[in-house]
Structure formats: structure tokens, C-alpha cells
N, C-alpha and C. Protein backbone atom coordinates (compact mmCIF):
# COMPACT_ATOMS: atom_id res chain seq x y z
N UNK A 1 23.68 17.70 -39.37
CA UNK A 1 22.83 18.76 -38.87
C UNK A 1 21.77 18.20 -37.93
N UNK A 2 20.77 17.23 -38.68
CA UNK A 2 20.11 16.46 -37.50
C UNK A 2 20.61 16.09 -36.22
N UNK A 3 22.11 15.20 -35.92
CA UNK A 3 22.18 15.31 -34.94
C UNK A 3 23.07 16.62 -34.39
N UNK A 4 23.15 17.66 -34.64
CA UNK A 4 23.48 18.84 -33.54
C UNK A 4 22.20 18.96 -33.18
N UNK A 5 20.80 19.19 -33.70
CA UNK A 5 18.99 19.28 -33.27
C UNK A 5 19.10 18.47 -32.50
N UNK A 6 19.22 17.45 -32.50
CA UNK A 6 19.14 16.42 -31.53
C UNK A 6 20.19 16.29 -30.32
N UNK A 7 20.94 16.43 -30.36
CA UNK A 7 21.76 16.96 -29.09
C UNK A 7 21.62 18.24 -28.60
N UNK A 8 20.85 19.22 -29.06
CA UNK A 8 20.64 20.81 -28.52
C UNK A 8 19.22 20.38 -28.16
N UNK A 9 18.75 19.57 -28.58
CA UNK A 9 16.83 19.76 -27.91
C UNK A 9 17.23 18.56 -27.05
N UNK A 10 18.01 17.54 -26.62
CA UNK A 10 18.32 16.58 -25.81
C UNK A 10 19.05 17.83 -24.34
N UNK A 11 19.82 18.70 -24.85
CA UNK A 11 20.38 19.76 -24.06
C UNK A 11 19.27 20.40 -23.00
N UNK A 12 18.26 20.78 -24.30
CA UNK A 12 17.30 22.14 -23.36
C UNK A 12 16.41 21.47 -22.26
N UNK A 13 16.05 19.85 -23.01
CA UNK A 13 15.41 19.19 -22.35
C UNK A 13 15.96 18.75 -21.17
N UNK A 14 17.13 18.22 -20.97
CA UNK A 14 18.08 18.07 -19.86
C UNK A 14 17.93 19.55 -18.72
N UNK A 15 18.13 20.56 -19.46
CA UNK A 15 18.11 22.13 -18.76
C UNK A 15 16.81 22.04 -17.88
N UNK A 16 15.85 21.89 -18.79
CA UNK A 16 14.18 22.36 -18.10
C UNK A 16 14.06 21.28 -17.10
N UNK A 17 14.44 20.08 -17.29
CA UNK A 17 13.86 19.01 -16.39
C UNK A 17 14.73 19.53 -15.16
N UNK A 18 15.54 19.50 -15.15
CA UNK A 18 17.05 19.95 -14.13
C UNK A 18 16.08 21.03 -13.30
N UNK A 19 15.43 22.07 -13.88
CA UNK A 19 15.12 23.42 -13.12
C UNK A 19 13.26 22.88 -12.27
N UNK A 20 12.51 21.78 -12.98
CA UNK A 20 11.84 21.16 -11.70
C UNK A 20 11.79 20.17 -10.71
N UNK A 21 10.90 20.61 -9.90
CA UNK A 21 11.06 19.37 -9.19
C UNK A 21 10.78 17.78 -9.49
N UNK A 22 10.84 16.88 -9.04
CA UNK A 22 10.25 15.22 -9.33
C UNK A 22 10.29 14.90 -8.44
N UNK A 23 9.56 13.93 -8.62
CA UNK A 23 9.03 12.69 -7.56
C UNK A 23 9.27 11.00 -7.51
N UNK A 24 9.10 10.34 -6.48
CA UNK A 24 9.43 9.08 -7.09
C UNK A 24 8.65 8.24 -5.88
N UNK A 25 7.90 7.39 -6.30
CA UNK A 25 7.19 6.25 -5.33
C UNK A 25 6.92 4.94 -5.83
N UNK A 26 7.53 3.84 -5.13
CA UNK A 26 6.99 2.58 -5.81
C UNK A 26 5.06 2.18 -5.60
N UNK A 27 4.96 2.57 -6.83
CA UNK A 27 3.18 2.44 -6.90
C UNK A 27 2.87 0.97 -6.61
N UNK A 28 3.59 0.42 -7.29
CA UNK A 28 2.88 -1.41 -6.83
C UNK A 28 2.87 -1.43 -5.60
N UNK A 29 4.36 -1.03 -4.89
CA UNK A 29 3.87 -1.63 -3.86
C UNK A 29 3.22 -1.11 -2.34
N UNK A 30 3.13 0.68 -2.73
CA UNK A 30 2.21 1.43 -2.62
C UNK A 30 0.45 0.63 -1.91
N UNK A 31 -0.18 0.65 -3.25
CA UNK A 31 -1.59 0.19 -3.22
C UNK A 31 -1.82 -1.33 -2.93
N UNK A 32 -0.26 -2.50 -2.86
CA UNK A 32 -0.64 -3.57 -2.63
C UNK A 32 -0.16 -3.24 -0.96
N UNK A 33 -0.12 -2.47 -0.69
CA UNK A 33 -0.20 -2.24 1.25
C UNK A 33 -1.21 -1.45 1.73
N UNK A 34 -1.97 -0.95 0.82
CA UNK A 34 -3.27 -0.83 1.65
C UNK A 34 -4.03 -1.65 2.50
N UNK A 35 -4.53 -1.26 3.23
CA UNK A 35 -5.62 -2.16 4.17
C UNK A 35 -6.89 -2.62 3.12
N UNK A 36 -6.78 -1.49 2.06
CA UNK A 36 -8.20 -1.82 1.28
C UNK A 36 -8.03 -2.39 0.68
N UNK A 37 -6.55 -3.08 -0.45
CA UNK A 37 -6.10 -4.19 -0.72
C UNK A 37 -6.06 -5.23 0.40
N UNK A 38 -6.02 -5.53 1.46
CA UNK A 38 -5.81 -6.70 2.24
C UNK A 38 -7.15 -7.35 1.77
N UNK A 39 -8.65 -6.45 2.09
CA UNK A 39 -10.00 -6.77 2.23
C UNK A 39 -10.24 -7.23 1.04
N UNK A 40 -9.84 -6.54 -0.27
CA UNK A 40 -10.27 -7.55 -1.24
C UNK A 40 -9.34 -9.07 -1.65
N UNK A 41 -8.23 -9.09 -1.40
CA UNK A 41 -7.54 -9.82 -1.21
C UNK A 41 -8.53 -11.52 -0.66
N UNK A 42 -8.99 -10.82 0.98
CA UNK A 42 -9.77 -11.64 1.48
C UNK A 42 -10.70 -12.04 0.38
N UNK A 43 -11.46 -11.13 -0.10
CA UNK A 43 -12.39 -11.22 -0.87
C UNK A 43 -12.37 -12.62 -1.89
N UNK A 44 -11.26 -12.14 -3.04
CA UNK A 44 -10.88 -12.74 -3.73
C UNK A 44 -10.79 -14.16 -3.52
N UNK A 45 -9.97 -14.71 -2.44
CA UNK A 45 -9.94 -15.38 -1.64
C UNK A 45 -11.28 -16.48 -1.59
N UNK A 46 -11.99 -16.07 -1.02
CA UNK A 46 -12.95 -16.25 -0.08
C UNK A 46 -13.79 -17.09 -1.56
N UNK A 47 -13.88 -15.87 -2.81
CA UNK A 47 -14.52 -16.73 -4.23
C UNK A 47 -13.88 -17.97 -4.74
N UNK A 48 -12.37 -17.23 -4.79
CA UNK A 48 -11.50 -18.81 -5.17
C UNK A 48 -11.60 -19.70 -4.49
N UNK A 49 -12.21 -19.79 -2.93
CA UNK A 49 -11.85 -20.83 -2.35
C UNK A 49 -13.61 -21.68 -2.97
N UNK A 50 -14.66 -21.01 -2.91
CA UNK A 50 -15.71 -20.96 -3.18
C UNK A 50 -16.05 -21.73 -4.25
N UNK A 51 -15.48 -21.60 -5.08
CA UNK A 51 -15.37 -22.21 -6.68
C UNK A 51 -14.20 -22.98 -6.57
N UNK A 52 -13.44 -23.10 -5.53
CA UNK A 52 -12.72 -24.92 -5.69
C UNK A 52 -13.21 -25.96 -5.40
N UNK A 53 -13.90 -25.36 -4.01
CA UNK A 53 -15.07 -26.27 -3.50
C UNK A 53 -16.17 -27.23 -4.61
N UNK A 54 -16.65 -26.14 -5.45
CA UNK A 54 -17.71 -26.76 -6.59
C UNK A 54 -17.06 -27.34 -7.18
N UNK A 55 -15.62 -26.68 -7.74
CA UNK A 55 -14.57 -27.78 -9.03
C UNK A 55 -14.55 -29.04 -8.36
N UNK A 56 -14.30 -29.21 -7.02
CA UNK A 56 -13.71 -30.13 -6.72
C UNK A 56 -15.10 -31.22 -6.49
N UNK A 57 -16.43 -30.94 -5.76
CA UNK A 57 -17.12 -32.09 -6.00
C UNK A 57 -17.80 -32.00 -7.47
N UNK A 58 -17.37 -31.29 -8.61
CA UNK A 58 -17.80 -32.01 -9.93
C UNK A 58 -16.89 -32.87 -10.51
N UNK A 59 -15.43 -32.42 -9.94
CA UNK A 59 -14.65 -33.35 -10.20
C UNK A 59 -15.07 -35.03 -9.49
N UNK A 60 -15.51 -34.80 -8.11
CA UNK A 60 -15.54 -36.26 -7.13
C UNK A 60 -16.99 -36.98 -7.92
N UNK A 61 -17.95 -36.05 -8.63
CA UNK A 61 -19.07 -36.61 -9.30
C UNK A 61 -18.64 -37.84 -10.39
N UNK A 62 -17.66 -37.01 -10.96
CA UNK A 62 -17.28 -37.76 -12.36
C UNK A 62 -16.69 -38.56 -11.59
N UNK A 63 -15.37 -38.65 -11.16
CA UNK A 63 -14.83 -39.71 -10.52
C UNK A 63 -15.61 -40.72 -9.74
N UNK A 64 -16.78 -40.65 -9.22
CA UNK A 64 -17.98 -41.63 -8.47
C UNK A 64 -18.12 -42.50 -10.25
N UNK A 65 -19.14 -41.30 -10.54
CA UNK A 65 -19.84 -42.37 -12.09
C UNK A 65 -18.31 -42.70 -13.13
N UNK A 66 -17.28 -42.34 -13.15
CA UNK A 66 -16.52 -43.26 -13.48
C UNK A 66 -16.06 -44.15 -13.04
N UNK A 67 -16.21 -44.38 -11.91
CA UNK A 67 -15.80 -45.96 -11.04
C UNK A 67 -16.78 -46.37 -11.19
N UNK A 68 -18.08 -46.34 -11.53
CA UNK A 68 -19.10 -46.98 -11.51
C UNK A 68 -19.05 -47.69 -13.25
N UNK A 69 -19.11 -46.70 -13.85
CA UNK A 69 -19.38 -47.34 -14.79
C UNK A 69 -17.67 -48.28 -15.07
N UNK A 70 -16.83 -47.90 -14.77
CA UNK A 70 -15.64 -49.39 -15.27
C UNK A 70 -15.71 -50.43 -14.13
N UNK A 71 -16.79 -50.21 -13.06
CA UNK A 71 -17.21 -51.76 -12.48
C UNK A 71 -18.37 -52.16 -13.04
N UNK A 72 -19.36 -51.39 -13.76
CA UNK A 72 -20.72 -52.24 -14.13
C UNK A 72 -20.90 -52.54 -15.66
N UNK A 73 -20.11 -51.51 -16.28
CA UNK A 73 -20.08 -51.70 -17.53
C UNK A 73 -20.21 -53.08 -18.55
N UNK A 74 -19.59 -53.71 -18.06
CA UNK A 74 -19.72 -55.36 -18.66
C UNK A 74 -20.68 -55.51 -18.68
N UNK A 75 -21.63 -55.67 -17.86
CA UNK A 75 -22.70 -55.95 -17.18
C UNK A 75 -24.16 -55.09 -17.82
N UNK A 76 -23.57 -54.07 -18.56
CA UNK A 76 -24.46 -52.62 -18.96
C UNK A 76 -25.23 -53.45 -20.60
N UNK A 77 -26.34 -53.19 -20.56
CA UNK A 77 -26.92 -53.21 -22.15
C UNK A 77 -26.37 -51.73 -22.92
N UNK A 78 -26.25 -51.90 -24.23
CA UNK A 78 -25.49 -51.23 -25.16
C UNK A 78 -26.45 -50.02 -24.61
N UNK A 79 -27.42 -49.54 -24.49
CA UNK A 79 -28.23 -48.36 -24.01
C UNK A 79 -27.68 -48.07 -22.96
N UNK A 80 -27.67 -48.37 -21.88
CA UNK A 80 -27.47 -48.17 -20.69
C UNK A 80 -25.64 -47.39 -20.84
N UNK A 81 -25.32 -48.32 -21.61
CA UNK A 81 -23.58 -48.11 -21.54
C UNK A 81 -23.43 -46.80 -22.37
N UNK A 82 -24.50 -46.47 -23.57
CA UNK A 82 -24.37 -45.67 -24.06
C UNK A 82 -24.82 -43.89 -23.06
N UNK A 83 -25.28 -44.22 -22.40
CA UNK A 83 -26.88 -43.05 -21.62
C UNK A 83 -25.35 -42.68 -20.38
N UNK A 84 -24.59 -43.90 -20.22
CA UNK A 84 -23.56 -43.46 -18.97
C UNK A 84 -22.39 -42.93 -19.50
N UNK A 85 -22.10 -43.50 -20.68
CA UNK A 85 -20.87 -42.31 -21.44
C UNK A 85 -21.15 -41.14 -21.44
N UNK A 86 -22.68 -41.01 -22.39
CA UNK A 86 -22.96 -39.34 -22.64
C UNK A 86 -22.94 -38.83 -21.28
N UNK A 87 -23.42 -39.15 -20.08
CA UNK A 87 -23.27 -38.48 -18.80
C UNK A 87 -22.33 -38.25 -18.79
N UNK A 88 -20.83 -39.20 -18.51
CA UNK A 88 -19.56 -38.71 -18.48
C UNK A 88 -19.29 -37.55 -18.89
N UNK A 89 -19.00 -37.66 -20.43
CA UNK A 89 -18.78 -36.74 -21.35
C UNK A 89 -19.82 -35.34 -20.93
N UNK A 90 -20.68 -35.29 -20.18
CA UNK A 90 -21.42 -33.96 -19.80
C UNK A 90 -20.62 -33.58 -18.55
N UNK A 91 -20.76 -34.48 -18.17
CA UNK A 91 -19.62 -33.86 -16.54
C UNK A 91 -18.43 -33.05 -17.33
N UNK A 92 -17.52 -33.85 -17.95
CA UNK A 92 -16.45 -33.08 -18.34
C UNK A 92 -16.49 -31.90 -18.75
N UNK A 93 -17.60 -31.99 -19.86
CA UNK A 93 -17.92 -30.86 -20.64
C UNK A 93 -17.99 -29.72 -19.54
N UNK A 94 -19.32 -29.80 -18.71
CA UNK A 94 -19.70 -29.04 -17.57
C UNK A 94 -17.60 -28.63 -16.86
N UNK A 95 -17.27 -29.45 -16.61
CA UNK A 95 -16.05 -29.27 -15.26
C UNK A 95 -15.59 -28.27 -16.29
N UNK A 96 -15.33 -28.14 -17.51
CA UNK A 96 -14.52 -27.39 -18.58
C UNK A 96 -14.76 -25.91 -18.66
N UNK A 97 -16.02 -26.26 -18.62
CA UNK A 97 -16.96 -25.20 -19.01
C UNK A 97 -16.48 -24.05 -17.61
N UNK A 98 -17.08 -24.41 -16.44
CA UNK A 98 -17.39 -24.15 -15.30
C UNK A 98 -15.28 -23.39 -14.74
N UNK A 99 -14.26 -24.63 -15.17
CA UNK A 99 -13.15 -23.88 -15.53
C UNK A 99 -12.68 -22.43 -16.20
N UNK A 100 -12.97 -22.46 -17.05
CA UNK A 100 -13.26 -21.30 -18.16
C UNK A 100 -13.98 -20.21 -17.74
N UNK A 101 -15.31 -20.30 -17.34
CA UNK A 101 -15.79 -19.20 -16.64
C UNK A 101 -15.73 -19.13 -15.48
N UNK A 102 -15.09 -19.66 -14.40
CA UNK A 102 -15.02 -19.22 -13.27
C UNK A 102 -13.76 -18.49 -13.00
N UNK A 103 -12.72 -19.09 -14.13
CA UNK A 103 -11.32 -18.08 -14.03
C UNK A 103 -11.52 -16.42 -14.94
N UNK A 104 -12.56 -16.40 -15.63
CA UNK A 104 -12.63 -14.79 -16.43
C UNK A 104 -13.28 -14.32 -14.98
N UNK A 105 -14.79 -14.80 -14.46
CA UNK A 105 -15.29 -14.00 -13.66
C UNK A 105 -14.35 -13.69 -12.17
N UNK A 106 -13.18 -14.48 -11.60
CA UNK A 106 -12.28 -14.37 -10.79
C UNK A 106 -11.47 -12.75 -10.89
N UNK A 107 -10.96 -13.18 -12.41
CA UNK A 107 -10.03 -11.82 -13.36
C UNK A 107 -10.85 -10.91 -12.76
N UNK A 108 -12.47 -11.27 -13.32
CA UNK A 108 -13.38 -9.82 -13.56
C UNK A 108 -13.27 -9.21 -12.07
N UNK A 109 -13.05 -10.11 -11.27
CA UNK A 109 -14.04 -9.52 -9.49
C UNK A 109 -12.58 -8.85 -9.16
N UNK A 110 -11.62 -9.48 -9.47
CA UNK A 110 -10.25 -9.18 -8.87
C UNK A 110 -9.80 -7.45 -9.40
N UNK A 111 -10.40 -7.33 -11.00
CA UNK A 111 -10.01 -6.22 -11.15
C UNK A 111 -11.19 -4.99 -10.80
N UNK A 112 -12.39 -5.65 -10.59
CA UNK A 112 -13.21 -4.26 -9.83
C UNK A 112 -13.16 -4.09 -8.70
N UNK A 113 -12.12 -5.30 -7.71
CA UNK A 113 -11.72 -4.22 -6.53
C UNK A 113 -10.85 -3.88 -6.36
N UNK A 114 -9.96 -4.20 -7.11
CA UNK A 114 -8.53 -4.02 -7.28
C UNK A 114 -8.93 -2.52 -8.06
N UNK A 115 -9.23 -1.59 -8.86
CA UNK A 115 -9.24 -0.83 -9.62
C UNK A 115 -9.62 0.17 -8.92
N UNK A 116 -10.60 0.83 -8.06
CA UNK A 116 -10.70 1.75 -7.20
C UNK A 116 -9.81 1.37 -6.10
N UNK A 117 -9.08 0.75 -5.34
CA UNK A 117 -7.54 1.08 -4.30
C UNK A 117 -6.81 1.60 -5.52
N UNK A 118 -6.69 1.42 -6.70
CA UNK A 118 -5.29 1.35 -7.42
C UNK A 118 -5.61 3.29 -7.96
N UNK A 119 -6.79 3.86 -7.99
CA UNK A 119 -7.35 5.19 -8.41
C UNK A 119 -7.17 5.33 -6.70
N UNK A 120 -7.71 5.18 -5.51
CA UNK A 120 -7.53 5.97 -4.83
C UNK A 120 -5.92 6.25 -4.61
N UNK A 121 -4.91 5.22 -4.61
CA UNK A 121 -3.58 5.34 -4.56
C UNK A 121 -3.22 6.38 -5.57
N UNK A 122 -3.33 6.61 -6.76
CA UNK A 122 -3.19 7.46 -7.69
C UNK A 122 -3.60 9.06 -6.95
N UNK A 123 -4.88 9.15 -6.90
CA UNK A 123 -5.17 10.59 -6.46
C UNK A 123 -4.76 11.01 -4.96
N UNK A 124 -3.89 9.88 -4.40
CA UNK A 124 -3.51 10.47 -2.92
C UNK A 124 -1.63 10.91 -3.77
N UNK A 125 -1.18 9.84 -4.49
CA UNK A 125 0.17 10.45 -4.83
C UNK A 125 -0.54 11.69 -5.79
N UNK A 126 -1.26 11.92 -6.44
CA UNK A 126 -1.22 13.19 -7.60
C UNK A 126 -1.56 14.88 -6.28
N UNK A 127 -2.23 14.18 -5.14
CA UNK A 127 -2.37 15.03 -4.50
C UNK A 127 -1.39 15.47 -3.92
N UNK A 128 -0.36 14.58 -3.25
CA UNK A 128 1.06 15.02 -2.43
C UNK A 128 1.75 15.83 -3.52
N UNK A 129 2.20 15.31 -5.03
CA UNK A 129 2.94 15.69 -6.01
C UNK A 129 2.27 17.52 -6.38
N UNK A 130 0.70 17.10 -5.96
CA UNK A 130 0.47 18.87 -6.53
C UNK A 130 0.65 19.92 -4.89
N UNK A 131 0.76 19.10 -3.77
CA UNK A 131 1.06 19.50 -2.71
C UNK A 131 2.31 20.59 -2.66
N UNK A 132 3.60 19.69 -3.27
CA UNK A 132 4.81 19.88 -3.25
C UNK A 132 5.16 20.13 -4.07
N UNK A 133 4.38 20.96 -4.68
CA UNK A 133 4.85 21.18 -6.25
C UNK A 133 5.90 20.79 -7.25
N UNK A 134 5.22 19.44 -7.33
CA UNK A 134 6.40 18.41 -8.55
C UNK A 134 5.87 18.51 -9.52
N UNK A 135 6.79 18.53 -10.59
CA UNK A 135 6.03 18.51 -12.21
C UNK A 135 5.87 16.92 -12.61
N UNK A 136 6.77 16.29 -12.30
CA UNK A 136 6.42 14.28 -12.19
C UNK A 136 6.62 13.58 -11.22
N UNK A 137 6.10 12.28 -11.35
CA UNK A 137 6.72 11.73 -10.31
C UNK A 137 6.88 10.59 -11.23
N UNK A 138 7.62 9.89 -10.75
CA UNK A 138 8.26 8.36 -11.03
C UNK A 138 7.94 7.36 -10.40
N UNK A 139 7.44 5.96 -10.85
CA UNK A 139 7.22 4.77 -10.55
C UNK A 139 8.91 4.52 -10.10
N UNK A 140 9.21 3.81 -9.15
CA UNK A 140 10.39 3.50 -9.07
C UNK A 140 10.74 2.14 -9.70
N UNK A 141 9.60 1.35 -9.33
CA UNK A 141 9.79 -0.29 -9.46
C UNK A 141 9.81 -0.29 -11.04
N UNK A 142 9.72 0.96 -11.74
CA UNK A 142 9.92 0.60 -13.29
C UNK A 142 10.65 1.22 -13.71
N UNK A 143 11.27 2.34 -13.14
CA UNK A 143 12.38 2.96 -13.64
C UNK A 143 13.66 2.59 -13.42
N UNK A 144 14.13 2.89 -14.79
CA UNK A 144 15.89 1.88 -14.83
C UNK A 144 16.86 3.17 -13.97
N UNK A 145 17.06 4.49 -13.92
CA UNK A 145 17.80 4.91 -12.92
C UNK A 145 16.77 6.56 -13.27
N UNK A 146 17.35 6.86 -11.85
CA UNK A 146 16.64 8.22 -11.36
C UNK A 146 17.73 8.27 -10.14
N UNK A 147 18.83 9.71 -10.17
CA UNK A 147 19.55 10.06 -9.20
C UNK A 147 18.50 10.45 -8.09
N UNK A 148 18.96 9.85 -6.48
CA UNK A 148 17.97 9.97 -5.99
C UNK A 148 18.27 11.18 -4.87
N UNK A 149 19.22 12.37 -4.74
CA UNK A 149 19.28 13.34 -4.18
C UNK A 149 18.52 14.50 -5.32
N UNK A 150 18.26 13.97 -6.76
CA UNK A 150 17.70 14.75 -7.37
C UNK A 150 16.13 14.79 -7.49
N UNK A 151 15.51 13.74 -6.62
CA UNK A 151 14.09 13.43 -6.56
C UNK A 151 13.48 13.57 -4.95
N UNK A 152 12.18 13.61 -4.96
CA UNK A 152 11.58 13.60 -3.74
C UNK A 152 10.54 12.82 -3.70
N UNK A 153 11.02 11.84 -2.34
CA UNK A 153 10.50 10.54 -2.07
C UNK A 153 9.40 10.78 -1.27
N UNK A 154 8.30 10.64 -2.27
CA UNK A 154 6.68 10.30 -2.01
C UNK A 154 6.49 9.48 -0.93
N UNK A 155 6.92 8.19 -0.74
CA UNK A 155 6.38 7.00 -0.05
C UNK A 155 6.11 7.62 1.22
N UNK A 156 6.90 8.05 2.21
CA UNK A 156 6.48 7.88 3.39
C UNK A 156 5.05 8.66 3.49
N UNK A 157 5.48 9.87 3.00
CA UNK A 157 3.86 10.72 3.12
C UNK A 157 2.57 10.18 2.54
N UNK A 158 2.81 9.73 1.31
CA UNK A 158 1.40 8.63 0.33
C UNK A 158 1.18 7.61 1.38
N UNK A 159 2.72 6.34 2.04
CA UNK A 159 1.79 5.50 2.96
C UNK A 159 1.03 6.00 4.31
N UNK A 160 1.25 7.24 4.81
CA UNK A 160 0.90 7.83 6.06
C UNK A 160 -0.82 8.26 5.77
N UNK A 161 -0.90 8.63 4.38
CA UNK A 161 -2.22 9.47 3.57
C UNK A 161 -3.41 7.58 3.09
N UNK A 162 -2.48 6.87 3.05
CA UNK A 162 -3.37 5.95 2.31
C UNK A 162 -3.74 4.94 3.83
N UNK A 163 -2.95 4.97 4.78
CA UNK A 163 -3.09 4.42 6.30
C UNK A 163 -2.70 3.21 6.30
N UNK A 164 -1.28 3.21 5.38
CA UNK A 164 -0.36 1.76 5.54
C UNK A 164 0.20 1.70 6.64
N UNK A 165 0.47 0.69 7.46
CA UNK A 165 1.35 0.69 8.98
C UNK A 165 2.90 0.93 8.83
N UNK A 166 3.34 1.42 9.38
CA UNK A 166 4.95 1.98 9.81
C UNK A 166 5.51 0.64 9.52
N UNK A 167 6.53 0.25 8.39
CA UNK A 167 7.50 -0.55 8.64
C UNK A 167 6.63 -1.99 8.11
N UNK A 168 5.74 -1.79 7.12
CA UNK A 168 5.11 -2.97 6.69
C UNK A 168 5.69 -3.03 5.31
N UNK A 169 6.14 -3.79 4.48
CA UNK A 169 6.85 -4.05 3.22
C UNK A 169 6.15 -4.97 2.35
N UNK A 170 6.54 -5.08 1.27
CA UNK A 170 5.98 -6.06 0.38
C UNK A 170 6.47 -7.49 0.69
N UNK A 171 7.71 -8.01 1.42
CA UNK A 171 8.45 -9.13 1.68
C UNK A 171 7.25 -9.71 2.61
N UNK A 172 7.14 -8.34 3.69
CA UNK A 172 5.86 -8.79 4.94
C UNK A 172 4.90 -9.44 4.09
N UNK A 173 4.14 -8.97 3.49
CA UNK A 173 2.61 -9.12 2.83
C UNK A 173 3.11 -10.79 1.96
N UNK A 174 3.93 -10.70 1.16
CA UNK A 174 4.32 -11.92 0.85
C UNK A 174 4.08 -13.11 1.59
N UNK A 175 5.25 -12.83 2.88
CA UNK A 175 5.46 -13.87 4.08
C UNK A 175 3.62 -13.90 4.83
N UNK A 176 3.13 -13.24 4.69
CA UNK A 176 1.88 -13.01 4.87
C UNK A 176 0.75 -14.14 4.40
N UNK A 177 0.41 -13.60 2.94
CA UNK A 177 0.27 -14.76 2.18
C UNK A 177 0.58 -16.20 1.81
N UNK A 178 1.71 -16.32 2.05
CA UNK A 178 2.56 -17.64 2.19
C UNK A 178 1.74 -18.27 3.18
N UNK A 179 1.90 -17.85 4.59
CA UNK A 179 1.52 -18.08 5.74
C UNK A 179 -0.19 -18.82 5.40
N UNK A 180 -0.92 -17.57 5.15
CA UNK A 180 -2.43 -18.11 4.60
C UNK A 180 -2.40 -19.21 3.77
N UNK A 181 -1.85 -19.03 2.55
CA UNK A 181 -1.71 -20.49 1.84
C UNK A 181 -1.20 -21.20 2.53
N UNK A 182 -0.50 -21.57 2.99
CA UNK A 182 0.00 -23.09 3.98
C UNK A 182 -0.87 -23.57 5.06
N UNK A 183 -1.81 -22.55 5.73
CA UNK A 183 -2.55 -22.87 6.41
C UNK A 183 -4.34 -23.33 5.81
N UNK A 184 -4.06 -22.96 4.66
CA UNK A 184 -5.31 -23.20 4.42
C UNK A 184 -5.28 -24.66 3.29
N UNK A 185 -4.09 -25.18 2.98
CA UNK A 185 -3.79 -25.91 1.87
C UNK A 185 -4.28 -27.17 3.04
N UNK A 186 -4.02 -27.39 4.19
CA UNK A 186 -4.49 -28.73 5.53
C UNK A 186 -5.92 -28.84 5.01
N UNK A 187 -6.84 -27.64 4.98
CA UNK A 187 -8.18 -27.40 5.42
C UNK A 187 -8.87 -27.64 4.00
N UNK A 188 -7.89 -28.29 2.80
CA UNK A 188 -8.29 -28.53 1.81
C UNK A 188 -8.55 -29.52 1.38
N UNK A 189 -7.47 -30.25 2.37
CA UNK A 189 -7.32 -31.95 1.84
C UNK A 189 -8.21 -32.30 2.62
């Protein structure tokens, strides 16, 4: 008996969905083609590069007073040798430390600008969808199948509404990025 309920409410449900409309847009890659994603992108950027800079001369600190102290050390009274360990051991501590919180506050910055593009992307598709009167729409990049003469494809109108360029893709933005990292990896060493 359960399953005839379950194949007759699997039925009606099949029926009702059948009689509206749907929608379907890949949201990721949607809001990662905004222009207002590019800017924080930069953003992001611009901190990480910011805070490698510091990692990297607390790293060249320690590395100085550790060459120092395994050339003078012999040479060090038990005080002295002792006063230049605990320094060590503070650098590290510090580089650890400074690790740890500079990757939460990165997370943190990344997701408060990342979080208003990702709401304005939302209320430009909820707006087309109440435009065109759809009862859902569908993520594509997460859905395992959706017949697609039975859906109506959001993207072009959402990227035209959000002011993505004609014919820009996620492969682009990739090859994009790539590009920046390789050019900026010279300007590091």
C-alpha cells in the first residue's frame, strides 16, 4: 500500500511540476564573471600579496638571527646563548601566529566581498525568474540532469542584467588568473 502512495504522490508531483515553468543558470559561474567579482578578486589579491611580503621578511628575520647565532654560538656565554634561543623561538612563535591569523582574516575579507556580488547575482536571477514567471530555477553546475527543452535558460539575460561581457567564460577568467599568477610569481623572487 505504501508504495502505490508513493508512486501516486511521485505521479501528481511529476503532473504539477510538468504544468510550470523552470529555470536553469549556472550560479558559480554566473557571479564569478562579474566585473564586481574581478575588483574584489584584485582586492583579495592585493592583501595576500601584502601579508606575503610581512611572512616573508619574518621569515628572512629568523633566517638572519639563525645564521647568526650557528656562527657565534660557540663563542656565546650560556646567557647570551640562552637570550638568542628564546628570540628564535619568538620569531617562530610570532611567524605561526601571524600564519594562523592572517589566513582566517584573508577567509574573513574574501567572504565580505564575495557575499554581496553573490546576493546581488541572486536578486538579479530571482528577478528574471519572477519576470518570466518560473516557479524554480536550477543551479546547473549542481544538477545531475534537467531536460533542457523543458527549462528556460536564465544565463544570457542574468549575464546582460549583471554587465558580464558577451562571450567571456569561466575557462577565460581561469586563463586569466593563470596569466596574473605567472606574472607576478618573477616579481616575487
Amino acid at each position: 500500500m505504501k508504495k502505490i502512495l508513493a508512486i501516486a504522490a511521485m505521479a501528481l508531483l511529476t503532473l504539477s511540476a510538468s504544468a510550470q515553468k523552470l529555470g536553469r543558470i549556472n550560479f558559480t559561474e554566473l557571479y564569478q564573471l562579474m566585473p564586481e567579482a574581478d575588483a574584489a578578486r584584485e582586492q583579495i589579491n592585493a592583501m595576500s600579496n601584502e601579508a606575503q611580503e610581512t611572512f616573508n621578511s619574518m621569515v628572512e628575520e629568523y633566517q638572519s638571527k639563525a645564521g647568526q647565532y650557528q656562527q657565534k654560538s660557540a663563542s656565546w656565554t650560556a646567557a647570551i646563548k640562552e637570550a638568542k634561543e628564546k628570540e628564535l623561538v619568538d620569531i617562530q612563535n610570532r611567524i605561526q601566529e601571524f600564519q594562523q591569523t592572517i589566513s582566517q582574516e584573508l577567509q574573513q575579507q574574501q567572504a565580505q566581498l564575495m557575499n554581496p556580488i553573490m546576493e546581488k547575482a541572486q536578486k538579479a536571477v530571482q528577478d528574471l525568474a519572477k519576470a518570466q514567471g518560473l516557479a524554480a530555477v536550477f543551479d546547473s553546475s549542481s544538477a545531475l540532469y534537467f531536460d533542457e527543452s523543458a527549462v528556460v535558460d536564465l544565463t544570457p539575460a542574468a549575464r546582460k542584467a549583471l554587465g558580464i561581457k558577451d562571450g567571456r567564460t569561466l575557462e577565460q577568467l581561469q586563463q586569466e588568473l593563470a596569466a596574473q599568477a605567472q606574472a607576478a610569481a618573477p616579481a616575487a623572487n
